[in-house]
N, C-alpha and C. Protein backbone atom coordinates (compact mmCIF):
# COMPACT_ATOMS: atom_id res chain seq x y z
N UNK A 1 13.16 -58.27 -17.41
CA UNK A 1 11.87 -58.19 -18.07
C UNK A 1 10.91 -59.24 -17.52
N UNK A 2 11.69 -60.31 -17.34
CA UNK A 2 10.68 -61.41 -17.26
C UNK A 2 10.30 -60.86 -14.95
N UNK A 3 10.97 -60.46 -14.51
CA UNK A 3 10.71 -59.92 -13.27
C UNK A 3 9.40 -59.09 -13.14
N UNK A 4 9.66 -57.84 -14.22
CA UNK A 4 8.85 -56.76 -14.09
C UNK A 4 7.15 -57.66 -14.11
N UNK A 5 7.17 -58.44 -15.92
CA UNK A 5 5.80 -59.00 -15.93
C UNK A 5 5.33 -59.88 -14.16
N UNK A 6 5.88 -60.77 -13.91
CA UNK A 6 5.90 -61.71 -12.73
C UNK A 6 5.33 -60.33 -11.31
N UNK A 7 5.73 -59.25 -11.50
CA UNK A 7 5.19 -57.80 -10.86
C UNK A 7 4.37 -57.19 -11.00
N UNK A 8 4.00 -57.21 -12.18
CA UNK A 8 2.98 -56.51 -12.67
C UNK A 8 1.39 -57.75 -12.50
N UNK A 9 1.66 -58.99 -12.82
CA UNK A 9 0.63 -60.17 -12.33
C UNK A 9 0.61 -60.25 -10.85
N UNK A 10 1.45 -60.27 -9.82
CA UNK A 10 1.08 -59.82 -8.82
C UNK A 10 -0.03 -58.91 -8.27
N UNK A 11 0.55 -57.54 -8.94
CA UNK A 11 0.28 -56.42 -8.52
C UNK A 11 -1.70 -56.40 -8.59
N UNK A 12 -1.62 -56.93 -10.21
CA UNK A 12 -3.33 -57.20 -10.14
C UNK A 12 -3.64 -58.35 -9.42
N UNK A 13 -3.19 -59.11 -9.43
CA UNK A 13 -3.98 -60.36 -8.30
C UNK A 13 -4.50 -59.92 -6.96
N UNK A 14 -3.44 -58.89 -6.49
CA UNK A 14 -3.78 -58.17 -5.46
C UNK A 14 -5.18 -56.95 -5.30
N UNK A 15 -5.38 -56.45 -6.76
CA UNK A 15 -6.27 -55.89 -6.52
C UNK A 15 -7.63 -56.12 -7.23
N UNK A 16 -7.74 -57.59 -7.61
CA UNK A 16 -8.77 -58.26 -8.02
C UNK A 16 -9.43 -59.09 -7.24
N UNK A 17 -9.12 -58.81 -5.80
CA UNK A 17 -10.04 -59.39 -5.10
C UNK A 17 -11.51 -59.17 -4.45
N UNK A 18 -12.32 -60.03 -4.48
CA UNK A 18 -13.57 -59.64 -4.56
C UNK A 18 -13.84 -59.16 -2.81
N UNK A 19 -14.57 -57.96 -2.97
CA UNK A 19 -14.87 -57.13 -2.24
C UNK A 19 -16.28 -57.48 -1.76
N UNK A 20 -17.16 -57.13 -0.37
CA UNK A 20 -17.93 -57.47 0.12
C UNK A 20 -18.84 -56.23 0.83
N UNK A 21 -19.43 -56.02 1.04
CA UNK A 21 -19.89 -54.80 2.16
C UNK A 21 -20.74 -55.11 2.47
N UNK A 22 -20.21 -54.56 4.14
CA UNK A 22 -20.95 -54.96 5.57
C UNK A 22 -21.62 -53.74 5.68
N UNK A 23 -23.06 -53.91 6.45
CA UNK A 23 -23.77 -52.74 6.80
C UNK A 23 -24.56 -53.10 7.83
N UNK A 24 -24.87 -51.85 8.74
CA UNK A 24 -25.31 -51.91 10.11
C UNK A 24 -26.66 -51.66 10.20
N UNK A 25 -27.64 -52.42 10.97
CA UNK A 25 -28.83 -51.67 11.22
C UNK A 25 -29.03 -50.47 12.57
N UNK A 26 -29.62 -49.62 13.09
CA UNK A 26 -29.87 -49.75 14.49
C UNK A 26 -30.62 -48.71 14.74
N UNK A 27 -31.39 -48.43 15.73
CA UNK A 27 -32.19 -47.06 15.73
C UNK A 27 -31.53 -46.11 16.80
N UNK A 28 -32.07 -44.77 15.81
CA UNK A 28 -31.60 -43.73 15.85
C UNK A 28 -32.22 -43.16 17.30
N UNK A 29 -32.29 -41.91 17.85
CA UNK A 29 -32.64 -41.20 19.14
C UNK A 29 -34.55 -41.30 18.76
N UNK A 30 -34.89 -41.10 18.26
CA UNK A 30 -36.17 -40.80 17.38
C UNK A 30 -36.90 -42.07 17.02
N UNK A 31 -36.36 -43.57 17.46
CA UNK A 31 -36.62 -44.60 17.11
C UNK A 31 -37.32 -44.91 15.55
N UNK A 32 -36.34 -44.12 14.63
CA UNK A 32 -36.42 -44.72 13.00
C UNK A 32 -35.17 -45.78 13.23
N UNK A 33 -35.27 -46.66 12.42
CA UNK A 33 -34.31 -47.63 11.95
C UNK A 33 -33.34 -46.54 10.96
N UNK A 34 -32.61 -47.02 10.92
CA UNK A 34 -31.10 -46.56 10.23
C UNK A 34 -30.38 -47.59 9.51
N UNK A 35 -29.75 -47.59 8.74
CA UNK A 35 -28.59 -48.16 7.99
C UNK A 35 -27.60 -47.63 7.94
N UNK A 36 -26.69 -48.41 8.26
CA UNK A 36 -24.90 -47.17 7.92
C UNK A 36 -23.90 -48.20 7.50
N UNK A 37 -23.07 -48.09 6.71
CA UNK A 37 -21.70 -48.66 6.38
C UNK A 37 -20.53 -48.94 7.45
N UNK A 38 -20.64 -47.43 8.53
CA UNK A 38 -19.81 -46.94 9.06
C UNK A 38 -20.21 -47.54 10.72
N UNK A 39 -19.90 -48.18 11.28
CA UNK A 39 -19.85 -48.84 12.46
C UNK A 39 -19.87 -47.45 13.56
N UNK A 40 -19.06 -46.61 13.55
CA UNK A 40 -18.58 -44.97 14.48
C UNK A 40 -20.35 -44.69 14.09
N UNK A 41 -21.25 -44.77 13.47
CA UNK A 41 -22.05 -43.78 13.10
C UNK A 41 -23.15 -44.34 14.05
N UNK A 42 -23.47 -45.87 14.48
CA UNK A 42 -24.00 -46.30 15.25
C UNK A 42 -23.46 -45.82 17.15
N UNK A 43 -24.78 -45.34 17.42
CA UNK A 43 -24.46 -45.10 18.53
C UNK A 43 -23.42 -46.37 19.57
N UNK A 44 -22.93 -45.72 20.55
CA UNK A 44 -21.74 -46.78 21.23
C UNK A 44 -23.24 -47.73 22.25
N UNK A 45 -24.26 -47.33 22.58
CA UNK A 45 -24.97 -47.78 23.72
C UNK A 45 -25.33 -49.30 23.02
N UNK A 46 -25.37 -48.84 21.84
CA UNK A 46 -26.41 -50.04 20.35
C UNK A 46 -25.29 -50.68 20.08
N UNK A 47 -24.20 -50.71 19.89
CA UNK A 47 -23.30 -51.41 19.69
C UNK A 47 -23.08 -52.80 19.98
N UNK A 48 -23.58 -53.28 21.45
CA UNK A 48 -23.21 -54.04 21.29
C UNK A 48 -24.46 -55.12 20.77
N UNK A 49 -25.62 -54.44 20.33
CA UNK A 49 -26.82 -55.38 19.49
C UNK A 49 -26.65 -55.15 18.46
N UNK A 50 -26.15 -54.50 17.55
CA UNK A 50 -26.33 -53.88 15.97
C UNK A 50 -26.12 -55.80 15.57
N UNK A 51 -26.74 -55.80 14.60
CA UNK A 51 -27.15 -56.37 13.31
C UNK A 51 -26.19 -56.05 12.05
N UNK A 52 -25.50 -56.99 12.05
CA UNK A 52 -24.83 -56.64 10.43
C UNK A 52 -25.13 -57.90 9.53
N UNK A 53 -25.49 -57.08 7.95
CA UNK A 53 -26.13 -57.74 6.61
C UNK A 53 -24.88 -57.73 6.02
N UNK A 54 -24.76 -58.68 4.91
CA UNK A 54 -24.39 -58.45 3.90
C UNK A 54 -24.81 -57.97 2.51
N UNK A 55 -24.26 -57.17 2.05
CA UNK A 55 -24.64 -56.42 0.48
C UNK A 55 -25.39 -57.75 -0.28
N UNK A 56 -26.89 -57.75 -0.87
CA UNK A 56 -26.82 -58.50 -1.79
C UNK A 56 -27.92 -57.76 -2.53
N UNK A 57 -28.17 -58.82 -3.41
CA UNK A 57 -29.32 -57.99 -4.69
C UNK A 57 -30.97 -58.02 -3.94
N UNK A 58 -31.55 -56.85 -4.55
CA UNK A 58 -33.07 -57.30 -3.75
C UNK A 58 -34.03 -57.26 -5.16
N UNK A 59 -34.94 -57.43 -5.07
CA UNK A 59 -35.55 -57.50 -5.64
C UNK A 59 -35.76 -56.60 -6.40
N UNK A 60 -36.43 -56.60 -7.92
CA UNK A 60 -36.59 -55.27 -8.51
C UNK A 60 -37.78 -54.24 -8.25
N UNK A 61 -37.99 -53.32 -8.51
CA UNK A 61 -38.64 -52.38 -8.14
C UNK A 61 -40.34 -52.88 -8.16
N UNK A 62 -40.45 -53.58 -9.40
CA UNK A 62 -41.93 -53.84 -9.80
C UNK A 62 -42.49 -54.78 -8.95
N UNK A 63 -41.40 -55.95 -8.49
CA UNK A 63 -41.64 -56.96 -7.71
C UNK A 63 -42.38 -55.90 -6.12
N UNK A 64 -41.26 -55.17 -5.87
CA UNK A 64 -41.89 -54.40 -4.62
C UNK A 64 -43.26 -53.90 -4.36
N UNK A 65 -43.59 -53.20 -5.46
CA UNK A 65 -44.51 -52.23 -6.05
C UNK A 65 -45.64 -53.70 -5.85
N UNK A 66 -45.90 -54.78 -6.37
CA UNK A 66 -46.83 -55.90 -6.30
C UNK A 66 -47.11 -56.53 -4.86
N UNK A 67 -45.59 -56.15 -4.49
CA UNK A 67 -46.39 -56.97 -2.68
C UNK A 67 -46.54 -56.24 -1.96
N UNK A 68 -46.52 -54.49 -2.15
CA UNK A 68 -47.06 -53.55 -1.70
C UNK A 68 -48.47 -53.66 -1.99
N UNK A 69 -48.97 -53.65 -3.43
CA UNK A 69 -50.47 -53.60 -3.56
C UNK A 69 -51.08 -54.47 -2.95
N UNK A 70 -50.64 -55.82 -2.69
CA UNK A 70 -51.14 -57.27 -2.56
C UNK A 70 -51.30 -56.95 -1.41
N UNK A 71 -50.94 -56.17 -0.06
CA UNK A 71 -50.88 -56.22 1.23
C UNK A 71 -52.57 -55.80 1.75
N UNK A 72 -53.63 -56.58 2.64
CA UNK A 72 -54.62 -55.58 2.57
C UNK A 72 -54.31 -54.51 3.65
N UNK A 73 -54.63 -53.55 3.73
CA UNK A 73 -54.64 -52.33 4.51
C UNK A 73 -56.11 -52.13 5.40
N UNK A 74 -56.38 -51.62 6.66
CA UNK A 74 -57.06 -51.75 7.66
C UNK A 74 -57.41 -49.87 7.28
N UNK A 75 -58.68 -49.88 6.62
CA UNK A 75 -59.18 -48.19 6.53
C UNK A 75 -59.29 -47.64 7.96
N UNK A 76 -59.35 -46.49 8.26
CA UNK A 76 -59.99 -45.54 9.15
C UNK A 76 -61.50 -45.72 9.85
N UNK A 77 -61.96 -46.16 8.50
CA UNK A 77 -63.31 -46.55 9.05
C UNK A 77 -63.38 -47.91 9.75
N UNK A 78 -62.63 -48.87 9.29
CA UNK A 78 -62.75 -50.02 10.09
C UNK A 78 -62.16 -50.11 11.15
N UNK A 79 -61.08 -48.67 11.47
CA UNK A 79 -60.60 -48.81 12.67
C UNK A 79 -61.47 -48.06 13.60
N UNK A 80 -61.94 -47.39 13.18
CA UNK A 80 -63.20 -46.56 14.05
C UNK A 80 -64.56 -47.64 14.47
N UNK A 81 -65.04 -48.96 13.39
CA UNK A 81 -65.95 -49.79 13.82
C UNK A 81 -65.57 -50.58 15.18
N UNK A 82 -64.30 -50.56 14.30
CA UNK A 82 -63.68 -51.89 15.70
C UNK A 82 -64.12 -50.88 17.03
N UNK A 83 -63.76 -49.55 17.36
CA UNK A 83 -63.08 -49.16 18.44
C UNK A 83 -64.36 -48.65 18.72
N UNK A 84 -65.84 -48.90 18.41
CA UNK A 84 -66.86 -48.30 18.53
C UNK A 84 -67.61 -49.39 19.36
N UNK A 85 -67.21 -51.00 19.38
CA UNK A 85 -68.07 -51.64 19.30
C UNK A 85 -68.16 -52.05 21.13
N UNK A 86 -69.12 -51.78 21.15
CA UNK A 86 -69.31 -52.50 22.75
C UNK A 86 -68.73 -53.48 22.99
N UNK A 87 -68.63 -53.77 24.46
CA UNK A 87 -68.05 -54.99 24.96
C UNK A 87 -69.07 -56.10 24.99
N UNK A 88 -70.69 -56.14 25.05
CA UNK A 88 -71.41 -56.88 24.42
C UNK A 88 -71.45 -57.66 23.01
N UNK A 89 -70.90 -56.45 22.32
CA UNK A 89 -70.82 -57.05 20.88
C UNK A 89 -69.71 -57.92 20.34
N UNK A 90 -68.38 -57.41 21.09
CA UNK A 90 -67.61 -57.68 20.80
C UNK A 90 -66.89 -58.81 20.88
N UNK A 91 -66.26 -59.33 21.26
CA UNK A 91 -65.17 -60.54 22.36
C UNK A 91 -64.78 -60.26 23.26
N UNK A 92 -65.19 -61.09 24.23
CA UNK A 92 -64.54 -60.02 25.54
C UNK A 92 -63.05 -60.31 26.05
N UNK A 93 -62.79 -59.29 27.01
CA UNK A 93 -61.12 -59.19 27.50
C UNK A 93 -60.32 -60.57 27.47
N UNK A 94 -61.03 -61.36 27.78
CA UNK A 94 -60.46 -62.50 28.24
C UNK A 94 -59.94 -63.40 26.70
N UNK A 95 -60.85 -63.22 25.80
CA UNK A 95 -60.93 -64.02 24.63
C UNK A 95 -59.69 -62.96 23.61
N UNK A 96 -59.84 -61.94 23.96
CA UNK A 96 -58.71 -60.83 23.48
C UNK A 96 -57.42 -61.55 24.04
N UNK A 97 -57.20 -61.33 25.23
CA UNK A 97 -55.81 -61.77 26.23
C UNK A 97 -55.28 -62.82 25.72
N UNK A 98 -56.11 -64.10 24.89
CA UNK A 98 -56.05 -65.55 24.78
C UNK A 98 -55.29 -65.30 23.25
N UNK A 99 -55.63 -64.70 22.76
CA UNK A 99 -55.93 -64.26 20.92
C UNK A 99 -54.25 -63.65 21.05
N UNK A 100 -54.29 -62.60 22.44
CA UNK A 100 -52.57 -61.58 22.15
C UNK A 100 -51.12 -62.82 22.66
N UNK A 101 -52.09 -63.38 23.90
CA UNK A 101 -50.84 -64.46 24.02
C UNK A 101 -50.39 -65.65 23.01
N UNK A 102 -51.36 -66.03 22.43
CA UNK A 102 -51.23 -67.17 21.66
C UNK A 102 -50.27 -65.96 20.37
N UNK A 103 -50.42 -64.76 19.33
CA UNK A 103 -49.16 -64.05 18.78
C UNK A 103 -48.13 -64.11 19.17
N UNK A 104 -48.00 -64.10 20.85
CA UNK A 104 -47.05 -63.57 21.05
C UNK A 104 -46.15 -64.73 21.22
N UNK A 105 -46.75 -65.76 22.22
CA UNK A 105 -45.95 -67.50 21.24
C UNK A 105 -45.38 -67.75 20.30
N UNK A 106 -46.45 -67.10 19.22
CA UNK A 106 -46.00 -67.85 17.55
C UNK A 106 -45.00 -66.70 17.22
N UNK A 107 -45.23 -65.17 17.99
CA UNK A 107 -43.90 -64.41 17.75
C UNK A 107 -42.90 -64.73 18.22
N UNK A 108 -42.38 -64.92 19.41
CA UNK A 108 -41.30 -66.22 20.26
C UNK A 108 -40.96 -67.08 19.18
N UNK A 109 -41.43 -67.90 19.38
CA UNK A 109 -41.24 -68.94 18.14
C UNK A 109 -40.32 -68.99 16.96
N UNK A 110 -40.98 -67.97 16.55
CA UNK A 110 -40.69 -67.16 14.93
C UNK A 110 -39.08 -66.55 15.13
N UNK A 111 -39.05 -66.35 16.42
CA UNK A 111 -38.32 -65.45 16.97
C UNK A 111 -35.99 -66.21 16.73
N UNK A 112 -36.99 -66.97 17.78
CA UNK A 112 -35.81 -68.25 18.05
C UNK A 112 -35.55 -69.01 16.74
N UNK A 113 -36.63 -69.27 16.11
CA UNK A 113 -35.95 -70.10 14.47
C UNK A 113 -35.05 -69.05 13.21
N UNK A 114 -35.74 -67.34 13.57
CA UNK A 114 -34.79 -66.47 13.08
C UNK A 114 -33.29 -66.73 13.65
N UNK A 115 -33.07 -66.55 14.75
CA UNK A 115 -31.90 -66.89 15.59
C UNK A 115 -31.17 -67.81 14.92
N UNK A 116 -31.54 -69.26 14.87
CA UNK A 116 -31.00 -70.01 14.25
C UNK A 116 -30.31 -70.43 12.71
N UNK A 117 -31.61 -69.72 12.00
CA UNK A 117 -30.76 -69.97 10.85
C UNK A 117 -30.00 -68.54 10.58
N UNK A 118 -30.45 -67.36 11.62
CA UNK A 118 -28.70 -66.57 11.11
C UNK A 118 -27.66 -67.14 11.76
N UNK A 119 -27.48 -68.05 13.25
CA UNK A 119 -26.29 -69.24 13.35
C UNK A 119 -26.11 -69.32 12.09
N UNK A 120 -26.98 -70.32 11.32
CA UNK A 120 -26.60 -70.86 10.54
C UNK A 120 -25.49 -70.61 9.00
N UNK A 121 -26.44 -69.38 9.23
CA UNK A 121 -26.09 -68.46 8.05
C UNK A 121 -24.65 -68.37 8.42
N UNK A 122 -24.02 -67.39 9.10
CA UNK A 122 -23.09 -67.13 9.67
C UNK A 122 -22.13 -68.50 9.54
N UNK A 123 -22.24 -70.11 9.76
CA UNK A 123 -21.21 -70.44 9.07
C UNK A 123 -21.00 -70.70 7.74
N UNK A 124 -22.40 -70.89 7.44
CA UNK A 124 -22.31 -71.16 5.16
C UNK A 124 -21.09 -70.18 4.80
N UNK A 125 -21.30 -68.45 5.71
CA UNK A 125 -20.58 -67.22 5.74
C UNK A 125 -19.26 -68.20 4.55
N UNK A 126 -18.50 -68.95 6.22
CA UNK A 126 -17.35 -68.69 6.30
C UNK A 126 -17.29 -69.88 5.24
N UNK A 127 -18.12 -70.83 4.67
CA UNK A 127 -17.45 -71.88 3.57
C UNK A 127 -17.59 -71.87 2.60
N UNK A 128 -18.35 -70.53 2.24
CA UNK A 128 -18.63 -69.77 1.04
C UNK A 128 -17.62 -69.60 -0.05
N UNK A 129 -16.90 -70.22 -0.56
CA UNK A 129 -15.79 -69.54 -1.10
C UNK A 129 -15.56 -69.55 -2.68
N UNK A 130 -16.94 -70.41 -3.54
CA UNK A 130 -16.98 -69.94 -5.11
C UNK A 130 -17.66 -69.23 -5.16
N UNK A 131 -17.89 -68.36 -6.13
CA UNK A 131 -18.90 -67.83 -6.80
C UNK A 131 -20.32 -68.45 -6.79
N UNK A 132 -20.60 -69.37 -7.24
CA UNK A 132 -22.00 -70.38 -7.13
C UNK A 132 -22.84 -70.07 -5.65
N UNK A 133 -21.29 -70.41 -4.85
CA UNK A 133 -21.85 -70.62 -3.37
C UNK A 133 -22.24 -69.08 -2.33
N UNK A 134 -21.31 -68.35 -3.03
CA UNK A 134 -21.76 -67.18 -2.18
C UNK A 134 -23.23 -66.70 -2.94
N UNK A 135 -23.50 -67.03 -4.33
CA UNK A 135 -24.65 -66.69 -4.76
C UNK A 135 -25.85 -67.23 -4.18
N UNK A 136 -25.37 -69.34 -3.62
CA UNK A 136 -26.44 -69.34 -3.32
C UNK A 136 -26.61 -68.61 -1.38
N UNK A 137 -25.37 -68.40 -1.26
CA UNK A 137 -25.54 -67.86 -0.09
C UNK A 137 -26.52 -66.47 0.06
N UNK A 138 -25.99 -65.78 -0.55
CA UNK A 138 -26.96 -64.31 -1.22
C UNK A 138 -28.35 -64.50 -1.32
N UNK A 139 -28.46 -65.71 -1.41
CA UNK A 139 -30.16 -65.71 -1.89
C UNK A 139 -31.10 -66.49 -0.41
N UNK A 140 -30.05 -67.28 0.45
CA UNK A 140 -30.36 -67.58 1.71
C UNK A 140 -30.42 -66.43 2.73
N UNK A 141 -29.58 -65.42 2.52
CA UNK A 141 -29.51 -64.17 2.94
C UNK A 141 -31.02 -63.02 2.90
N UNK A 142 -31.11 -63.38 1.66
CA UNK A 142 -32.48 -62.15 0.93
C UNK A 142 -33.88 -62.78 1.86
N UNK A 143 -33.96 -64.32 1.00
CA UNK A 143 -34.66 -65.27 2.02
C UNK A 143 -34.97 -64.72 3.49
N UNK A 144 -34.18 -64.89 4.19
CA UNK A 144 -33.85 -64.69 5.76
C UNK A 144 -34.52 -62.78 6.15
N UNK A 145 -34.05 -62.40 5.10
CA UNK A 145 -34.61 -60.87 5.23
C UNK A 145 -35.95 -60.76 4.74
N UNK A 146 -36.09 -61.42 4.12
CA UNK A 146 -37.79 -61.56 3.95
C UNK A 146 -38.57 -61.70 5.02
N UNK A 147 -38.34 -63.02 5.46
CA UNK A 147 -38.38 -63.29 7.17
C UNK A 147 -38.50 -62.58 7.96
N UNK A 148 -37.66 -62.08 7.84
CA UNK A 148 -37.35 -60.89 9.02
C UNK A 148 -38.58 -59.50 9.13
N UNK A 149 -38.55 -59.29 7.58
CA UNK A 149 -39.37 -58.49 7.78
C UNK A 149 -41.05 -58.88 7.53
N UNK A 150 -41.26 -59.72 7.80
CA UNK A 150 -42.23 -60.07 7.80
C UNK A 150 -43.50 -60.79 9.39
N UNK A 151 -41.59 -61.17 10.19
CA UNK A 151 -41.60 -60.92 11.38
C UNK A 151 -41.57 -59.59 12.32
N UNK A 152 -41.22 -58.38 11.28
CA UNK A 152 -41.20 -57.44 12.10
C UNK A 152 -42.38 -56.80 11.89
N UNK A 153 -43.51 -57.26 10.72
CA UNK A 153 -44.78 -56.64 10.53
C UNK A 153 -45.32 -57.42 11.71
N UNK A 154 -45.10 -58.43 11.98
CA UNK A 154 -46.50 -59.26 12.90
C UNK A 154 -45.62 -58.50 14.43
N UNK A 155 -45.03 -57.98 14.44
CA UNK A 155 -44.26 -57.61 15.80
C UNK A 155 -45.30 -56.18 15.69
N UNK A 156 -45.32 -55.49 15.01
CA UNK A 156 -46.25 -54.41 15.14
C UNK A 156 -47.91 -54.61 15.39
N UNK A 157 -48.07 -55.32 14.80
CA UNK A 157 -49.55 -56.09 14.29
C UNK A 157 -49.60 -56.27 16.38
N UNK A 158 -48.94 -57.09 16.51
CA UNK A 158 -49.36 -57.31 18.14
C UNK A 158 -49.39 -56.18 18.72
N UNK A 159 -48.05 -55.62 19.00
CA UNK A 159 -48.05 -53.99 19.74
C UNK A 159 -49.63 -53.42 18.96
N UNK A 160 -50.02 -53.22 18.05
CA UNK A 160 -51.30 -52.58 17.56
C UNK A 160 -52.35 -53.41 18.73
N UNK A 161 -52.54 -54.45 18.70
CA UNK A 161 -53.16 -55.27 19.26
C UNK A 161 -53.23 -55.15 20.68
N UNK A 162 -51.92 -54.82 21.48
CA UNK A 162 -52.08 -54.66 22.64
C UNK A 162 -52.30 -53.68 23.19
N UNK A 163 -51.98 -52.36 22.20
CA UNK A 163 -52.61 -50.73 22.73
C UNK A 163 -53.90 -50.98 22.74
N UNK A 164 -54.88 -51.93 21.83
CA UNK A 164 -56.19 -51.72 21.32
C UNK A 164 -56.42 -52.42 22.90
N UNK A 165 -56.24 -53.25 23.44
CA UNK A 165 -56.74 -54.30 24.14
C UNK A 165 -56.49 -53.31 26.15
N UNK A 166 -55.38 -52.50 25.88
CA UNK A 166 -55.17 -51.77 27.07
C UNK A 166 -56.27 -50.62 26.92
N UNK A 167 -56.42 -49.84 25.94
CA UNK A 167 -57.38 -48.73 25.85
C UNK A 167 -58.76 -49.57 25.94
N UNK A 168 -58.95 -50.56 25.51
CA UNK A 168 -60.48 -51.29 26.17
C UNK A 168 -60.70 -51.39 27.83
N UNK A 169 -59.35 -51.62 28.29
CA UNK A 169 -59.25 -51.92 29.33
C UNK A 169 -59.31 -50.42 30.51
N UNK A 170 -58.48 -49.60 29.47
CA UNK A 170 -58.82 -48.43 30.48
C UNK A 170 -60.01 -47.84 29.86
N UNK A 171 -60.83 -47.77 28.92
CA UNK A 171 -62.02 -47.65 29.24
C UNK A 171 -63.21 -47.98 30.42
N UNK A 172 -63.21 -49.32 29.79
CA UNK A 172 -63.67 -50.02 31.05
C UNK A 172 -63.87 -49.57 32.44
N UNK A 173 -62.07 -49.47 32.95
CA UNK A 173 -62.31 -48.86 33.89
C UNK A 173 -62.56 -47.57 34.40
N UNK A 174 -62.71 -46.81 33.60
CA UNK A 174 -63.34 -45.57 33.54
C UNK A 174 -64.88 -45.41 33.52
N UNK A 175 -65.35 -46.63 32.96
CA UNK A 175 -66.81 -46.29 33.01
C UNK A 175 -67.00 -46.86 34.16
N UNK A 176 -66.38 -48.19 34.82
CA UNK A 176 -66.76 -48.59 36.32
C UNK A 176 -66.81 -47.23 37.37
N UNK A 177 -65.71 -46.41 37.31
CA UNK A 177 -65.63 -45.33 38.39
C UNK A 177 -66.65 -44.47 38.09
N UNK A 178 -67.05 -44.28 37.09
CA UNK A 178 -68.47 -43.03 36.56
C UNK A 178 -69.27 -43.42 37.01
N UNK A 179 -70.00 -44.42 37.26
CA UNK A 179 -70.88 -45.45 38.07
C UNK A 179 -71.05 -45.94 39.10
């Protein structure tokens, strides 16, 4: 009797251990981003860049919904002023070029200190081992993804920036040859 109990406390110790889930980022043929659980589901070419998160809590819905509204948005019409405005009026190429390199620095930048504190992250990972600590780990985690995506808006913001600054440019030279 006293065996069986000493078996039966085993048996749950074994299956009370706390569980974790890993998940993959990577883009698809179609260049959407993806998420998967399943490592096989990521293409083999992406493999060896995929990005893996850990499961944690995000924020609640309303929180989202507020830094969605809070964001300003660039109308149609102001993208049509911009793209209307002469090169007299405007700033010229050069002061543009100065404006995309100096982003693209502070994107670098931004870039390499991401780098680092997922190093970093990655060992808290492994010394994580109460409750307290993986929580506050979880929240260095969310943190870091904030980051991230906030680095991946100004990563667009430039690419926007540099189509605008090449289509000036092949304008330009389109009106030189008409002439």
């Amino acid at each position: 009797m006293k065996y069986l109990k000493i078996f039966i406390i085993i048996i749950f110790l074994m299956f009370s251990v706390c569980a974790s889930a890993e998940f993959y980022k990577y883009l698809d043929d179609e260049g959407n981003v993806r998420f998967t659980d399943d490592i096989n589901q990521v293409p083999e070419a992406q493999r060896a860049k995929i990005r893996s998160y850990i499961e944690s809590e995000s924020q609640n819905p309303a929180e989202q919904e507020a830094a969605l509204e809070n964001k300003p948005e660039q109308t149609s019409e102001d993208q049509e002023t911009d793209s209307d405005l002469s090169d007299d009026e405007s700033e010229s190429l050069a002061d543009v070029k100065k404006r995309i390199d100096a982003l693209k620095s502070e994107i670098d930048q931004e870039y390499e200190a991401l780098l680092k504190e997922r190093e970093q992250l990655a060992e808290d990972k492994k010394q994580a081992k109460t409750k307290d600590q993986i929580l506050e780990f979880n929240k260095k985690v969310d943190s870091l993804n904030k980051r991230v995506a906030a680095y991946q808006e100004k990563g667009k913001d430039y690419k926007a920036q540099v189509d605008a600054y090449n289509q000036r440019i092949t304008l330009q030279n389109s009106k030189n040859q008409t002439q």
